[in-house]
Protein backbone atom coordinates (compact mmCIF):
# COMPACT_ATOMS: atom_id res chain seq x y z
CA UNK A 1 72.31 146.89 120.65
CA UNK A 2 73.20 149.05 123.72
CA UNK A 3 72.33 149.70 127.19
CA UNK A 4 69.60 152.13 127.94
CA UNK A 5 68.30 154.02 130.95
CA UNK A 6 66.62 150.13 131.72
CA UNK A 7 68.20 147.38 130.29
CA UNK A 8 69.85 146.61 126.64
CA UNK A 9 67.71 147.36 123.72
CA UNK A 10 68.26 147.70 119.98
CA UNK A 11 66.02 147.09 116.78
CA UNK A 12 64.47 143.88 116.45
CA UNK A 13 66.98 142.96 112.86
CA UNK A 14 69.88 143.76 114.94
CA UNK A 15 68.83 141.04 117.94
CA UNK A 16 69.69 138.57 115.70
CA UNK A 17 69.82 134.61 117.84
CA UNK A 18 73.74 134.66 117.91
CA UNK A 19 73.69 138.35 118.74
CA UNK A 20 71.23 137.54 121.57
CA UNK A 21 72.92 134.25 122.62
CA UNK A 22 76.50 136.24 122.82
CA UNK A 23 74.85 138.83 125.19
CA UNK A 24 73.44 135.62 127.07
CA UNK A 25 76.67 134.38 127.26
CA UNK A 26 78.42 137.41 128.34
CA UNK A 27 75.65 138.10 131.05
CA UNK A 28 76.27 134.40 132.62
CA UNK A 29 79.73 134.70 132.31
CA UNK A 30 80.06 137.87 133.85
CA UNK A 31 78.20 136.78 136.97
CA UNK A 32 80.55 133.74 136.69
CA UNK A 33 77.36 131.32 136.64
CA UNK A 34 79.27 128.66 134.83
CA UNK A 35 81.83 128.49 137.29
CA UNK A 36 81.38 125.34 140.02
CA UNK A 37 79.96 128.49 142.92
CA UNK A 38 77.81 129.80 140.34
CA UNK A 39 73.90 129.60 140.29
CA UNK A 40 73.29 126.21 137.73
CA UNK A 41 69.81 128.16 136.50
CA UNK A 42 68.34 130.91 134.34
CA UNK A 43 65.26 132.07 134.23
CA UNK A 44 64.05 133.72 131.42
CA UNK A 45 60.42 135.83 130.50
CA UNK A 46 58.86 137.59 128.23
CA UNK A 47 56.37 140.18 127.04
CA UNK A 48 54.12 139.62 124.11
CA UNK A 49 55.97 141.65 121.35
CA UNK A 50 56.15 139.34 118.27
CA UNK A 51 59.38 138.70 118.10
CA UNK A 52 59.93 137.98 121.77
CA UNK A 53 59.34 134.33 121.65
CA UNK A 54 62.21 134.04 119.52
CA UNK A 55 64.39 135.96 121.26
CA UNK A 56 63.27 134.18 124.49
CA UNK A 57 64.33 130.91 122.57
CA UNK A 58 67.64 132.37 121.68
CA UNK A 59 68.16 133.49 125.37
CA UNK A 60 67.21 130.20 127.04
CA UNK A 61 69.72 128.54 123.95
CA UNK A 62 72.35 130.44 125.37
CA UNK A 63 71.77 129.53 129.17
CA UNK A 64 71.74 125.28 127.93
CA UNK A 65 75.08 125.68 125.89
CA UNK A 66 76.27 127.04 128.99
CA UNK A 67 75.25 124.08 131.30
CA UNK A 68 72.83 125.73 132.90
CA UNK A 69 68.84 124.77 133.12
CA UNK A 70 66.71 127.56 131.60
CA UNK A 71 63.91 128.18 132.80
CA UNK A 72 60.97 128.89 131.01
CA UNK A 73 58.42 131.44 133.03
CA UNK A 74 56.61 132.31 129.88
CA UNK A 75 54.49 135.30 129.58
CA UNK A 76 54.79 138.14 132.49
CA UNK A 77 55.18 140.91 133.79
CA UNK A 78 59.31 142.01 134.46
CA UNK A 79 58.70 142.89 138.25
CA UNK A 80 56.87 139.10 138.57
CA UNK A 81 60.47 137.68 137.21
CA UNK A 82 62.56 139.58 139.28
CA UNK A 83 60.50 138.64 142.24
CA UNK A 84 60.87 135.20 141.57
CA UNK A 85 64.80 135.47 140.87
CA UNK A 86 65.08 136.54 144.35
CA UNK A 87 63.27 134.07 145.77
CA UNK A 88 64.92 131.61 144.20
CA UNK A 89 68.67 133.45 144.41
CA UNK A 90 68.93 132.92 140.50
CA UNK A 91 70.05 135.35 137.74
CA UNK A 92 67.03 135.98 135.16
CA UNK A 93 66.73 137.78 131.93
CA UNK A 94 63.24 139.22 130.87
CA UNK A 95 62.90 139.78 126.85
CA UNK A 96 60.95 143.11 126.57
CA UNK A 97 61.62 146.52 124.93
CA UNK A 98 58.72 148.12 127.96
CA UNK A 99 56.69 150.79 125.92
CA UNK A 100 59.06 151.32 122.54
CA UNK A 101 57.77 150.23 119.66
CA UNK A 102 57.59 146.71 118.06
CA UNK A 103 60.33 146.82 115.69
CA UNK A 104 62.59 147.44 118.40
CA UNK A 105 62.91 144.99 121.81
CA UNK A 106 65.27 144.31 124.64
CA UNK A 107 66.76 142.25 127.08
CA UNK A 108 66.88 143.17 131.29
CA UNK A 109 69.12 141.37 132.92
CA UNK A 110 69.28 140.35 136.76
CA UNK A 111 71.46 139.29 139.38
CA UNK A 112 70.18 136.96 142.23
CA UNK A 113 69.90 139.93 144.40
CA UNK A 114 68.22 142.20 141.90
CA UNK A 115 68.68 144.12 139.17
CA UNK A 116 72.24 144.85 137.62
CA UNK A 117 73.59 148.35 137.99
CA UNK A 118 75.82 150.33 135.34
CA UNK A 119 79.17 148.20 137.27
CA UNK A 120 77.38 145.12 135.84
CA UNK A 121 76.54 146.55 132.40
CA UNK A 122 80.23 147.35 132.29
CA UNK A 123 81.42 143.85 132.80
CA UNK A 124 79.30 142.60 130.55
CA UNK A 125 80.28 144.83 127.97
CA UNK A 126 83.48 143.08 128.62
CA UNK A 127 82.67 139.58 128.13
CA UNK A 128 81.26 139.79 125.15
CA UNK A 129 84.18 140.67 124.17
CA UNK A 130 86.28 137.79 125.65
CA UNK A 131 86.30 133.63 124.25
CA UNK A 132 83.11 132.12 125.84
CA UNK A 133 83.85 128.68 127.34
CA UNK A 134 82.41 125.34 126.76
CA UNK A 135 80.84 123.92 129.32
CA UNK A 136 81.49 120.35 129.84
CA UNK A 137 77.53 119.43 129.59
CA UNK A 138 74.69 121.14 128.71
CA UNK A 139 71.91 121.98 130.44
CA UNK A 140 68.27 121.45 129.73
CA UNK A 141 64.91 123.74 129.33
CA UNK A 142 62.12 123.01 131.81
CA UNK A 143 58.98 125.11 132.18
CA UNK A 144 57.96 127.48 135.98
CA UNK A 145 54.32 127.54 136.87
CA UNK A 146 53.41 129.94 139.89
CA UNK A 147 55.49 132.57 139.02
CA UNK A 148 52.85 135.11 138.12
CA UNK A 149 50.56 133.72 141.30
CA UNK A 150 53.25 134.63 143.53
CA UNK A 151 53.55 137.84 142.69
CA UNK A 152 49.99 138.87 142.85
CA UNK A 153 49.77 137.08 146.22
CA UNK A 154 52.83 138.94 148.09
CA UNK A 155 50.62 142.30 147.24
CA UNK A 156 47.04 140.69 147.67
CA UNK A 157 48.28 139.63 151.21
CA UNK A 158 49.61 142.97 152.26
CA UNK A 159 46.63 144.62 152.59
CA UNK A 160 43.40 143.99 154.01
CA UNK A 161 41.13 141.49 152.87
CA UNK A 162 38.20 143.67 150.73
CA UNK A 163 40.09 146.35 150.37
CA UNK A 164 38.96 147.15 147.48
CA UNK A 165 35.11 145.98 147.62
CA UNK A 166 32.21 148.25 146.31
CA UNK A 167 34.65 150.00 143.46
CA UNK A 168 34.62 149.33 139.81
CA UNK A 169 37.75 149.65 138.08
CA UNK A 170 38.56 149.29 134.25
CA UNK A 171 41.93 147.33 133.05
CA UNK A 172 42.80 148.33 129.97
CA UNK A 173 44.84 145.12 128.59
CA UNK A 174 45.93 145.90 125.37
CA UNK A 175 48.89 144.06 124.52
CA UNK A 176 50.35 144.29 128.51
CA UNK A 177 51.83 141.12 130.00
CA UNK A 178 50.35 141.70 133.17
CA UNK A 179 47.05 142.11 132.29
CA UNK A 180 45.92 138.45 133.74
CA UNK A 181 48.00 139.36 136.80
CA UNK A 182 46.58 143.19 137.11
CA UNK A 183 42.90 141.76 137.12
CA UNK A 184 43.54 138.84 139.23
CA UNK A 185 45.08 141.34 141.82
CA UNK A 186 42.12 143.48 141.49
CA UNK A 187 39.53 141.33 141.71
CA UNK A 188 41.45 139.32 144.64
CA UNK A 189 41.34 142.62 146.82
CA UNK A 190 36.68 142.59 146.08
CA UNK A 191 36.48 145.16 142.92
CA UNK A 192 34.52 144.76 140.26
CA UNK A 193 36.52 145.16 137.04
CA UNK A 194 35.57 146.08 133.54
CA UNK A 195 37.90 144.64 130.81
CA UNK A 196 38.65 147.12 127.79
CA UNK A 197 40.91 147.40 124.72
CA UNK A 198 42.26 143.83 124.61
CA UNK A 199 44.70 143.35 121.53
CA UNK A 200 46.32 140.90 120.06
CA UNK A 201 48.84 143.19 118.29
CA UNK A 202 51.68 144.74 120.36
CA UNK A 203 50.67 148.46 121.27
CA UNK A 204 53.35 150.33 122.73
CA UNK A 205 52.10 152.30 125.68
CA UNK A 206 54.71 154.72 126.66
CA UNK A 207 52.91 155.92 130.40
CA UNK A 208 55.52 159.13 130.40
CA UNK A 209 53.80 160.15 127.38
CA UNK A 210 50.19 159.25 126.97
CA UNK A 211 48.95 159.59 123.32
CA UNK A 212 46.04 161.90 123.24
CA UNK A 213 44.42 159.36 121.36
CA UNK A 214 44.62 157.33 124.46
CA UNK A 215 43.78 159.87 126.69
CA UNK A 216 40.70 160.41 125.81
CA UNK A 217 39.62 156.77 124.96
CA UNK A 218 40.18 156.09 128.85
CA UNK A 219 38.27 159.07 129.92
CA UNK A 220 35.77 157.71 127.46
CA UNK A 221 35.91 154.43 128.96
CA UNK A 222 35.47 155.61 132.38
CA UNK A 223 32.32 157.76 131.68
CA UNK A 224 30.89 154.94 129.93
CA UNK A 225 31.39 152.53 132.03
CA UNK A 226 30.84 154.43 135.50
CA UNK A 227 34.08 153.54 136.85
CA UNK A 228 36.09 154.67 140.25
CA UNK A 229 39.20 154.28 138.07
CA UNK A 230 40.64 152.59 135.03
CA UNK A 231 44.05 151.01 135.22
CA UNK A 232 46.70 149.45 133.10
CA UNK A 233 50.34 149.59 132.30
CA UNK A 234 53.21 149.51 129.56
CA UNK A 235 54.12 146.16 127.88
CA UNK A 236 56.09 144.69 130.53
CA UNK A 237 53.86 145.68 133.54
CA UNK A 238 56.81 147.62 135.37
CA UNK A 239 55.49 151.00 134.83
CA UNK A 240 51.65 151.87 135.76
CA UNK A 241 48.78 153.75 134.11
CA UNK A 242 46.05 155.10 136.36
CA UNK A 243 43.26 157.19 136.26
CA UNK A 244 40.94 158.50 139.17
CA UNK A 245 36.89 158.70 138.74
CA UNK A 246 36.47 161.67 136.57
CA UNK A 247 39.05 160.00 133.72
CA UNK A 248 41.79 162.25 134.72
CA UNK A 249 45.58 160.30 134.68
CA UNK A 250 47.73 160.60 137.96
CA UNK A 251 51.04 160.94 136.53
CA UNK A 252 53.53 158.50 137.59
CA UNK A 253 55.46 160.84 139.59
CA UNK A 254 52.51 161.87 142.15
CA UNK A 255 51.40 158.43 142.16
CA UNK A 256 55.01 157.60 143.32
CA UNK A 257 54.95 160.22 146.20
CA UNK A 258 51.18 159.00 147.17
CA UNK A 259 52.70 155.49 147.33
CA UNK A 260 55.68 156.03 149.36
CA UNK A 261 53.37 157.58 152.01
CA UNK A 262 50.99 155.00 152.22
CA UNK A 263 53.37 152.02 152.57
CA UNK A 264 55.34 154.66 155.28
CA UNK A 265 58.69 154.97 153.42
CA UNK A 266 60.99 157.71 154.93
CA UNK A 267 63.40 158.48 152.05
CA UNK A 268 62.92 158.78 148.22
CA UNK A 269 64.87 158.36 146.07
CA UNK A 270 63.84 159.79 141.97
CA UNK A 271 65.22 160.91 138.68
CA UNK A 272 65.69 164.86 138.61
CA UNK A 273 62.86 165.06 136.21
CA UNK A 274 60.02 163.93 138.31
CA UNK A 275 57.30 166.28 140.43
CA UNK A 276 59.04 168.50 142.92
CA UNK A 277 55.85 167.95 145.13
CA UNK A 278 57.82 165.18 146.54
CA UNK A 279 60.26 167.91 148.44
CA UNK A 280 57.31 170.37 148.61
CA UNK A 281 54.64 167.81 150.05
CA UNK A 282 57.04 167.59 153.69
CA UNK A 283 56.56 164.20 154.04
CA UNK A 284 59.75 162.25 153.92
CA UNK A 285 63.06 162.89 155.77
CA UNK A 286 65.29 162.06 152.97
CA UNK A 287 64.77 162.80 149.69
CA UNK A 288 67.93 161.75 146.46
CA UNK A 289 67.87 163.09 142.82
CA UNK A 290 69.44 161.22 140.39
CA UNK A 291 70.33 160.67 136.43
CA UNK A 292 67.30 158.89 134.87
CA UNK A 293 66.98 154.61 134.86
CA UNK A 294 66.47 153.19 137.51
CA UNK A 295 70.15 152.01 137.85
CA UNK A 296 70.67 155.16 139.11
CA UNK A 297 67.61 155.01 141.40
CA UNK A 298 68.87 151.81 142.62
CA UNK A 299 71.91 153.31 143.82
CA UNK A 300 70.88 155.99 145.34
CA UNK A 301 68.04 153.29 147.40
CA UNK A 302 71.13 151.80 148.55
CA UNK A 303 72.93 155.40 149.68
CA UNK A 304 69.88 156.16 151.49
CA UNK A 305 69.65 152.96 153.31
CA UNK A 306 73.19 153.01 154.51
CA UNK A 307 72.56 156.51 155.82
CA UNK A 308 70.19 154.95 158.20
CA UNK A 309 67.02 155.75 156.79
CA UNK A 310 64.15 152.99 158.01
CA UNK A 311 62.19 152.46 154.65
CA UNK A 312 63.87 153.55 151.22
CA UNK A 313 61.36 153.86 148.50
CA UNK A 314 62.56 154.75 144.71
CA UNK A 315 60.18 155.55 141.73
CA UNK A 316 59.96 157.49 138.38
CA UNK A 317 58.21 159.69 136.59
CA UNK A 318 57.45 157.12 134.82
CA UNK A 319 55.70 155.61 137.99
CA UNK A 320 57.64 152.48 137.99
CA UNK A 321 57.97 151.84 141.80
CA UNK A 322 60.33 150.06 143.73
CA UNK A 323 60.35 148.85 147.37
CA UNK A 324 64.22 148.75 148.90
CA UNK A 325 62.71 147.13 152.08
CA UNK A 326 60.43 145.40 153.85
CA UNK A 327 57.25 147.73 154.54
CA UNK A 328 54.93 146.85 157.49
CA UNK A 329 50.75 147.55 157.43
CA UNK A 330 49.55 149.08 160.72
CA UNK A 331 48.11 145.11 160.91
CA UNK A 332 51.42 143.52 161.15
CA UNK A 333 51.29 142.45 157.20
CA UNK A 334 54.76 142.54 155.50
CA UNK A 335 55.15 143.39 152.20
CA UNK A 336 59.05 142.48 150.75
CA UNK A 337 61.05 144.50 149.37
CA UNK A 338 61.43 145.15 145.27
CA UNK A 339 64.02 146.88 144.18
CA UNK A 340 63.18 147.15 140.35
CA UNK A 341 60.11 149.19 138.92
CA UNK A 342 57.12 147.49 139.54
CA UNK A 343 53.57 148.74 138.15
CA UNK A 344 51.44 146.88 140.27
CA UNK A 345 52.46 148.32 143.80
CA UNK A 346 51.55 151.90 142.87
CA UNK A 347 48.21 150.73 141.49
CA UNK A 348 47.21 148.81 144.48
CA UNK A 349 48.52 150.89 146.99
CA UNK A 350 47.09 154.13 145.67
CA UNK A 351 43.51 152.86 145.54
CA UNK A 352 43.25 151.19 148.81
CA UNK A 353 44.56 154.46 150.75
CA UNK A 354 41.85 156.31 148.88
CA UNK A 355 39.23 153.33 149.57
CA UNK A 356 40.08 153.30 153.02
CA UNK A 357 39.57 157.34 153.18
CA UNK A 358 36.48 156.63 151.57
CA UNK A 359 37.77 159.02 149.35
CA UNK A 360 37.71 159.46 145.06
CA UNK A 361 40.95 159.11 143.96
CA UNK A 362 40.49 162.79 142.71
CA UNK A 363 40.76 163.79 146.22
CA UNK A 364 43.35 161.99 147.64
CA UNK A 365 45.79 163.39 144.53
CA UNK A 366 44.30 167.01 145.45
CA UNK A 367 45.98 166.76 148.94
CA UNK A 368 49.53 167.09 146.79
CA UNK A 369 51.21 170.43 146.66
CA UNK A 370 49.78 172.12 143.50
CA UNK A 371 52.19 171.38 140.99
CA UNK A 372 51.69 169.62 137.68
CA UNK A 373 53.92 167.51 135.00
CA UNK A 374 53.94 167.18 131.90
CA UNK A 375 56.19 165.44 128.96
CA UNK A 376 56.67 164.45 125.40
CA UNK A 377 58.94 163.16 123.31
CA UNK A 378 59.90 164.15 119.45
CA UNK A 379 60.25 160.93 117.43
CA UNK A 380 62.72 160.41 114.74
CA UNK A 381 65.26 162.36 116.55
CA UNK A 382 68.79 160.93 115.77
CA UNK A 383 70.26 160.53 119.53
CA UNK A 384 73.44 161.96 117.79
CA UNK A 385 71.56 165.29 116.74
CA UNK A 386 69.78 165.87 120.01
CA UNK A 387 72.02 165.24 122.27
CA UNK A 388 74.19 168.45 120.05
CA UNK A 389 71.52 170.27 120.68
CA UNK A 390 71.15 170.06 124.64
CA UNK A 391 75.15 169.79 125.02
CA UNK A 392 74.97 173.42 123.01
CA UNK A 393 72.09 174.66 125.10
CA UNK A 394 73.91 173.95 127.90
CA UNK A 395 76.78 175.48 127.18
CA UNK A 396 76.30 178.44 125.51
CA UNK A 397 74.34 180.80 127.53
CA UNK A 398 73.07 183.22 125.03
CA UNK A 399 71.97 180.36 122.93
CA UNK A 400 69.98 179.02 125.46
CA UNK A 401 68.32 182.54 126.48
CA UNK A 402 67.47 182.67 122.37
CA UNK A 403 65.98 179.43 122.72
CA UNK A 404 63.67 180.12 125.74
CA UNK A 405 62.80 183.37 124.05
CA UNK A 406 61.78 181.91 120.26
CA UNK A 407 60.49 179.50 121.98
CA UNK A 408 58.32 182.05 124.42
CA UNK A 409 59.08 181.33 127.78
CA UNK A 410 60.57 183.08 130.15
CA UNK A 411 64.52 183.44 131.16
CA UNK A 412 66.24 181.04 133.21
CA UNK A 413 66.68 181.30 136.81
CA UNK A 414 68.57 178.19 137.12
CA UNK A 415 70.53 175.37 135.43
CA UNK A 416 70.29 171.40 136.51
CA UNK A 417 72.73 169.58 134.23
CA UNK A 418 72.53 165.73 136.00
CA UNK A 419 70.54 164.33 133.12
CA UNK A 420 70.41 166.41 130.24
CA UNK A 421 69.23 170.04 130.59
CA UNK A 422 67.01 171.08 133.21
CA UNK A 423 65.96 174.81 133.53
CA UNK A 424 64.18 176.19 136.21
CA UNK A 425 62.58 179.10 134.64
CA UNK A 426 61.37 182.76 136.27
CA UNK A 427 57.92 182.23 137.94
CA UNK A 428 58.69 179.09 139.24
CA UNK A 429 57.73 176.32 136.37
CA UNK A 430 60.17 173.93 134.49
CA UNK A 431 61.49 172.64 131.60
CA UNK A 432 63.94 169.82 130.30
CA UNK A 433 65.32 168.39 127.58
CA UNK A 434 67.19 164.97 126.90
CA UNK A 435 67.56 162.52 124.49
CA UNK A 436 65.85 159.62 125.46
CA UNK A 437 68.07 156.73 126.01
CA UNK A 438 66.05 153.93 124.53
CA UNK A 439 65.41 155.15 120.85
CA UNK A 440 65.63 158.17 118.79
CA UNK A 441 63.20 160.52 120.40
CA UNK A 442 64.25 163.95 122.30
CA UNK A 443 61.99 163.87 125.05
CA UNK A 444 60.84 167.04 127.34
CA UNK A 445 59.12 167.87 130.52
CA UNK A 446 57.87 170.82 132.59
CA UNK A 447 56.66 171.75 135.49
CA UNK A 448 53.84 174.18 136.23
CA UNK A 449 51.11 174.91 138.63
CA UNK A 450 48.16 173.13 136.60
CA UNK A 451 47.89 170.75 133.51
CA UNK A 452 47.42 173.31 130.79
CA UNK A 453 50.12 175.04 131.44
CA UNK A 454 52.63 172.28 131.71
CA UNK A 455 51.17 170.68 128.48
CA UNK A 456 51.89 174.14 126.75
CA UNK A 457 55.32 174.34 128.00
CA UNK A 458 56.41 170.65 126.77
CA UNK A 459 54.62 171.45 123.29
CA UNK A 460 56.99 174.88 123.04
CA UNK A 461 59.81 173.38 123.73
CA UNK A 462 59.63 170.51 121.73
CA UNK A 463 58.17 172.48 119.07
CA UNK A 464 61.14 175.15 118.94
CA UNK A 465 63.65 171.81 119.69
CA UNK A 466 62.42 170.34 116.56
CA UNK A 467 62.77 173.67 114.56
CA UNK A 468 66.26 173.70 115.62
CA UNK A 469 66.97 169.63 115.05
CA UNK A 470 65.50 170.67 111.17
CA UNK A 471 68.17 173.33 110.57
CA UNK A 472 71.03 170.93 112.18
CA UNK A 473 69.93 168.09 109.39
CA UNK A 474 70.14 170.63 106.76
């Protein structure tokens, strides 16, 4: 087990219970929560994966060996926990591996005030290697209820009452832990929803890189089913899916820029690899570029903010969003901040601004500087193998010109090295490589001026990357 770009994750026969407990442990002990000062709770959710339950069990275990009461908030999505944790100034751990696949799972781990940071993830990595202590008394499990209710409400009451009346939007639940919550919020703002593709086995959407497959089942499901848009989101409901009237999917990067504007954030704050229509678009003050995970968003939220700026917003290409404080409707409404992705902002936000335009989504996301993303990932790639690969591309510049050429793009015009390789190439498009940091997969994304061609850039790259992964194996 190790810690990701989001959280700790490792294959479900490694997250064995005293392997799960230990990180427990270490977490609480690290924030000191057995101490006399420390919080004398836990809370602890899930996602539906089939071995979460356990997991969950082995988690809460951990928290009532340490004399703490664990609390049980059941099924839900991760931003719904971490809203809750700050409510109630209580550490939480959510048992989810997002959009990986089942045999694999995770644990994210929170402070009181939000989401740990790579300091945390440090000191926990040193507890677990220190004596846990006995606490003199255990605690006990009890059970939350509200927790999910709460977080639809602090969105439902933000914006207007009907906001969403006269529109007919699809959820797609599959296996998603917020799918309840997503369709209560929907349906609480006056839209008409259309329920699709429930399962009962996990399905692990991954919303940086739609399956064709699922692509065209949504647009399917739209033209069907006559709908405005179709929503839904990865397992744990912190990053969002969304598609406007015609089937098309806003990628999570311009649905990030779309929803900093309408909530009136002026600074950004975004991994390196999303949209550049964010600096291009004009419409934020401050804008930060950082490492990918939203750690490293955090952080940079918090840079921002001491700078001065008024409202910090933070998302990824992924289009998790997160809120670093309190944004204010032109009615007075308050919405509180939440500083961890959240998949259910961007949603709701995105389609009132184009309801209130009277506007098709496809119209509001035209108003964007013309430039399009794209990415993919290359399963089965050893993490070992590919990150060899982009530490030699990156080095070595005639290997990296032979690369571009095999791989039949043009040369580079510039080099971004703050999360893996990104090369800006001759005729202004993009591509970059990394290995992902939450399973074997090298993943890749470009940059063009429409779909198409950023579709055919990721698909050379990753084609030629794979060529040269074979010939490293052998």
């Amino acid at each position: 087990m190790n810690f990701g770009t989001s959280g700790l994750r490792g294959l479900v026969s490694d997250m064995t219970d005293p392997a799960c407990a230990a990180w427990t442990a270490a977490f609480l002990a690290h924030l000191g929560c057995a101490g006399p000062m420390g919080p004398r709770a836990l809370l602890v959710g899930r996602d539906r994966r089939p071995s979460s339950p356990r997991i969950a069990a082995s988690v809460r275990g951990a928290a009532v060996r340490a004399g703490l009461a664990a609390v049980d908030c059941g099924v839900l999505p991760t931003p719904a926990l971490a809203l809750e944790a700050a409510r109630r100034s209580l550490p939480a751990v959510m048992v989810t591996g997002s959009h990986i696949p089942f045999d694999r799972n995770g644990l994210k781990f929170y402070r009181p005030g939000g989401e740990i940071g790579k300091d945390d993830e440090a000191g926990i990595l040193a507890a677990l290697d220190a004596p846990a202590l006995a606490a003199p008394t255990a605690g006990a499990e009890t059970v939350a209820e509200g927790v999910a209710t709460a977080y639809v409400a602090r969105l439902v009451n933000f914006f207007p009452p009907g906001a969403l009346k006269g529109l007919r939007i699809g959820v797609w639940r599959h296996s998603a832990a917020g799918r309840d919550v997503t369709d209560a919020a929907l349906r609480a703002l006056g839209a008409q929803t259309v329920s699709l593709g429930e399962t009962d086995a996990f399905t692990p959407v991954d919303t940086e890189a739609v399956r064709a497959e699922d692509a065209a089942q949504m647009t399917a499901w739209v033209r069907a089913n006559q709908l405005d848009a179709l929503v839904s989101t990865d397992g744990d409901g912190d990053r969002p899916l969304l598609t406007d009237e015609t089937g098309a999917l806003l990628r999570g990067d311009l649905l990030g820029v779309l929803t900093a504007r309408a909530l009136g954030a002026d600074a950004v704050a975004t991994p390196v690899s999303s949209n550049t229509a964010l600096e291009r678009c004009g419409w934020f003050a401050r804008v930060a570029r950082t490492r990918i995970g939203s750690p490293h968003v955090i952080a940079a939220m918090e840079r921002l903010s001491a700078q001065g700026a008024r409202l910090v917003a933070g998302f990824e290409a992924n289009g998790g969003f997160l809120l670093g404080g309190e944004a204010v409707s032109k009615s007075g409404a308050r919405l509180s901040a939440l500083p961890t992705r959240d998949a259910l902002t961007p949603i709701l936000a995105v389609l009132v601004a184009a309801a209130a335009q009277d506007a098709p989504l496809s119209r509001l996301a035209a108003r964007l500087p013309l430039r399009v993303t794209a990415s993919d990932r290359l399963p089965d790639a050893p993490t070992a193998r590919s990150a060899a690969l982009v530490a030699a591309l990156t080095t070595d510049a005639a290997q990296r010109a032979a690369f571009l050429a095999a791989a039949g793009l043009s040369a580079a015009a510039a080099v971004d090295v703050t999360d893996g390789l990104r090369i800006s190439l001759v005729g202004d498009e993009i591509v970059h490589l990394r290995p992902s940091g939450n399973a074997p997969e090298l993943r890749a994304y470009a940059e063009a001026a429409d779909g198409p061609r950023a579709a055919a850039l990721v698909a050379a790259v990753l084609a030629q990357a794979g060529a040269q992964l074979s010939r490293l194996q052998g």
